[in-house]
Protein backbone atom coordinates (compact mmCIF):
# COMPACT_ATOMS: atom_id res chain seq x y z
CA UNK A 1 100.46 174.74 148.87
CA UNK A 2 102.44 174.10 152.36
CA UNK A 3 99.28 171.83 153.79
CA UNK A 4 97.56 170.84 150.58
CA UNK A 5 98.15 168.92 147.66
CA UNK A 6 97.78 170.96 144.48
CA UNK A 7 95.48 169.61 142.08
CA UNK A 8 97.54 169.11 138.55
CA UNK A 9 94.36 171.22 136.78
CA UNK A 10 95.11 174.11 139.21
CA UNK A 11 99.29 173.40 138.52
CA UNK A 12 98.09 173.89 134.55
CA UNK A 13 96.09 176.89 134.94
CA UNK A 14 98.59 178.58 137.15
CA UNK A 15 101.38 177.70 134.96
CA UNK A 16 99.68 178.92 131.70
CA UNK A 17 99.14 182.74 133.62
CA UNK A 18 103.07 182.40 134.52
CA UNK A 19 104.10 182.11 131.04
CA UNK A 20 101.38 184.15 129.44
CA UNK A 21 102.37 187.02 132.08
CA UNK A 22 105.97 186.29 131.06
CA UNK A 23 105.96 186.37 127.68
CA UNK A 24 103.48 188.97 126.80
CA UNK A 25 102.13 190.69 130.41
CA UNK A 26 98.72 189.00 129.42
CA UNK A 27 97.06 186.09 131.04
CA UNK A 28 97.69 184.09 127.92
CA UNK A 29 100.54 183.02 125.48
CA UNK A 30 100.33 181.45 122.48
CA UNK A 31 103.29 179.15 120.93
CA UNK A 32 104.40 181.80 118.80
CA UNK A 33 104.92 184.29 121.85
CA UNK A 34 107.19 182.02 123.83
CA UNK A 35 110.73 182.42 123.38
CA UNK A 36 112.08 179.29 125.55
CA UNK A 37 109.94 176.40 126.05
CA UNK A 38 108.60 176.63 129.59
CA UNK A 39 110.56 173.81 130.65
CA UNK A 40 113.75 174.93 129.91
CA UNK A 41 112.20 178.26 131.90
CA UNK A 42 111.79 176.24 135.07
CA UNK A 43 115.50 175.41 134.90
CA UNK A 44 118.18 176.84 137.34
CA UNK A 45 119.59 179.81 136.17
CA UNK A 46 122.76 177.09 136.47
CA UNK A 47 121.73 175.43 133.90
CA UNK A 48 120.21 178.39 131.38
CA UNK A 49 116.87 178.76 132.62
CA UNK A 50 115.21 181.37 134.39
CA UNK A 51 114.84 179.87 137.71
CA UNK A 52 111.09 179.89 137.74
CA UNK A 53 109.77 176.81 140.32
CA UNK A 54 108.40 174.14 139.24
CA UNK A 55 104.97 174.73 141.15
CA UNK A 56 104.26 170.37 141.57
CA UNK A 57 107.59 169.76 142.25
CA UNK A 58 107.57 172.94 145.07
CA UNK A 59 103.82 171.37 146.30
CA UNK A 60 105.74 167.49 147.22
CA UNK A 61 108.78 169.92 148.96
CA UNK A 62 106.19 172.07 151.21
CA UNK A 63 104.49 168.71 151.92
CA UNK A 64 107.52 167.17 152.87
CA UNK A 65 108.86 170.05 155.21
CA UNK A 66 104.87 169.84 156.67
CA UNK A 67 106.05 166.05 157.32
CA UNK A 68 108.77 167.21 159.04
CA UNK A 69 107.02 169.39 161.33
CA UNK A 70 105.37 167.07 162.45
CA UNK A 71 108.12 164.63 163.79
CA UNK A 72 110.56 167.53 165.17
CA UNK A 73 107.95 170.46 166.27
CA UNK A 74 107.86 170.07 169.81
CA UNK A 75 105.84 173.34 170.26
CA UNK A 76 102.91 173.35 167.50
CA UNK A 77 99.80 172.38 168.52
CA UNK A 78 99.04 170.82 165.56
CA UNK A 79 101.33 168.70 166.02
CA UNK A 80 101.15 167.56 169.21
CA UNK A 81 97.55 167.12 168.50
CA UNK A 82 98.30 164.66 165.23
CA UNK A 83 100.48 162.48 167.15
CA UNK A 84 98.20 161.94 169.68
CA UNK A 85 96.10 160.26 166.72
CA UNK A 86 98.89 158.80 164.08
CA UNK A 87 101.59 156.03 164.47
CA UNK A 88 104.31 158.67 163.17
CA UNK A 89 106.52 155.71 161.48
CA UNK A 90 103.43 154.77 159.33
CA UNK A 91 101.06 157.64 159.87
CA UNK A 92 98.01 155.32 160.75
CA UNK A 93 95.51 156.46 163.20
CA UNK A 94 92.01 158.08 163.05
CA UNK A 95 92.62 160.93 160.78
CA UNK A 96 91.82 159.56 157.16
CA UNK A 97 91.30 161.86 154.33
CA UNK A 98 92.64 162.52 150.96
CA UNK A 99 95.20 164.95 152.47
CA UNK A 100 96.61 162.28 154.76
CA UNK A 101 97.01 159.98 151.83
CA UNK A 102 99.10 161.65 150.45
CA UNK A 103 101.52 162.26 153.25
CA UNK A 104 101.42 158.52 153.69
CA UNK A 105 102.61 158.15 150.07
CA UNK A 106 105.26 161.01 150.68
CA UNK A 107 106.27 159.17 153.92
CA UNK A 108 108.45 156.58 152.06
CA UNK A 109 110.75 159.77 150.43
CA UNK A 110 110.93 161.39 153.70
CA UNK A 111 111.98 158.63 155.74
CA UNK A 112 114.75 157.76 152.48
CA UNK A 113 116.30 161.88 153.01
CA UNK A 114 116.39 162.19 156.85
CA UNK A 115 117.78 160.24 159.62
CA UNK A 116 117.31 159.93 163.14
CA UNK A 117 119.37 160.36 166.23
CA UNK A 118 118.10 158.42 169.04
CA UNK A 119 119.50 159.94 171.96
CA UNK A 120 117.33 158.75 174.87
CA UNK A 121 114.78 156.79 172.67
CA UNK A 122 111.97 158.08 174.48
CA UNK A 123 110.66 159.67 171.00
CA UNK A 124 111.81 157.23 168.93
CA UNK A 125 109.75 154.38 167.35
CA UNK A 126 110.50 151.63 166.32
């Protein structure tokens, strides 16, 4: 879930075994066994849910932090090894794939919540 989108049939399945094993301790619920509609469940206990995560909304917030990684690790090797390949402002390079699709359409939201300090500039591209 950290490196890979989650496919929304896998989210579904995943999400029915949640509430099933919630309301019942089976793999499967029925309407009549749920006692809170599952999104009200996913809520923060803040606002009267349960606190359960949303597991696509979780997915795009692992993605992003993988995003991260890859403009502030200094140490991985992965990511040393991706920049080597990718503009990191517009992740273009030689890597092409359905995974790096979708970090390119995550890119946008990233770049909106962080900011950069330029300090020498060396790292910094403009």
């Amino acid at each position: 879930m950290s490196a890979l989108p989650l496919p929304p049939g896998v989210v579904k399945q995943v999400d029915k075994r949640r509430c099933g094993f919630l309301w019942t301790g089976e793999g499967d619920a029925n309407g009549s066994s749920c006692l809170v509609a599952w999104d009200k469940v996913r809520c923060s206990k803040d606002q009267g849910g349960l606190g359960i995560k949303d597991l696509e909304v979780q997915n795009i917030y692992l993605l992003l932090k993988l995003l991260h990684k890859l403009y502030t690790a200094t140490q991985s090797s992965w990511a040393i090894w991706v920049r080597q390949r990718f503009c990191l402002a517009s992740l273009e390079g030689d890597l092409d794939g359905n995974h790096w699709n979708i970090l390119r359409e995550l890119l946008p939201l990233y770049q909106a919540i962080t900011s950069v300090s330029l300090g020498n500039g060396r790292s910094t591209a403009f």
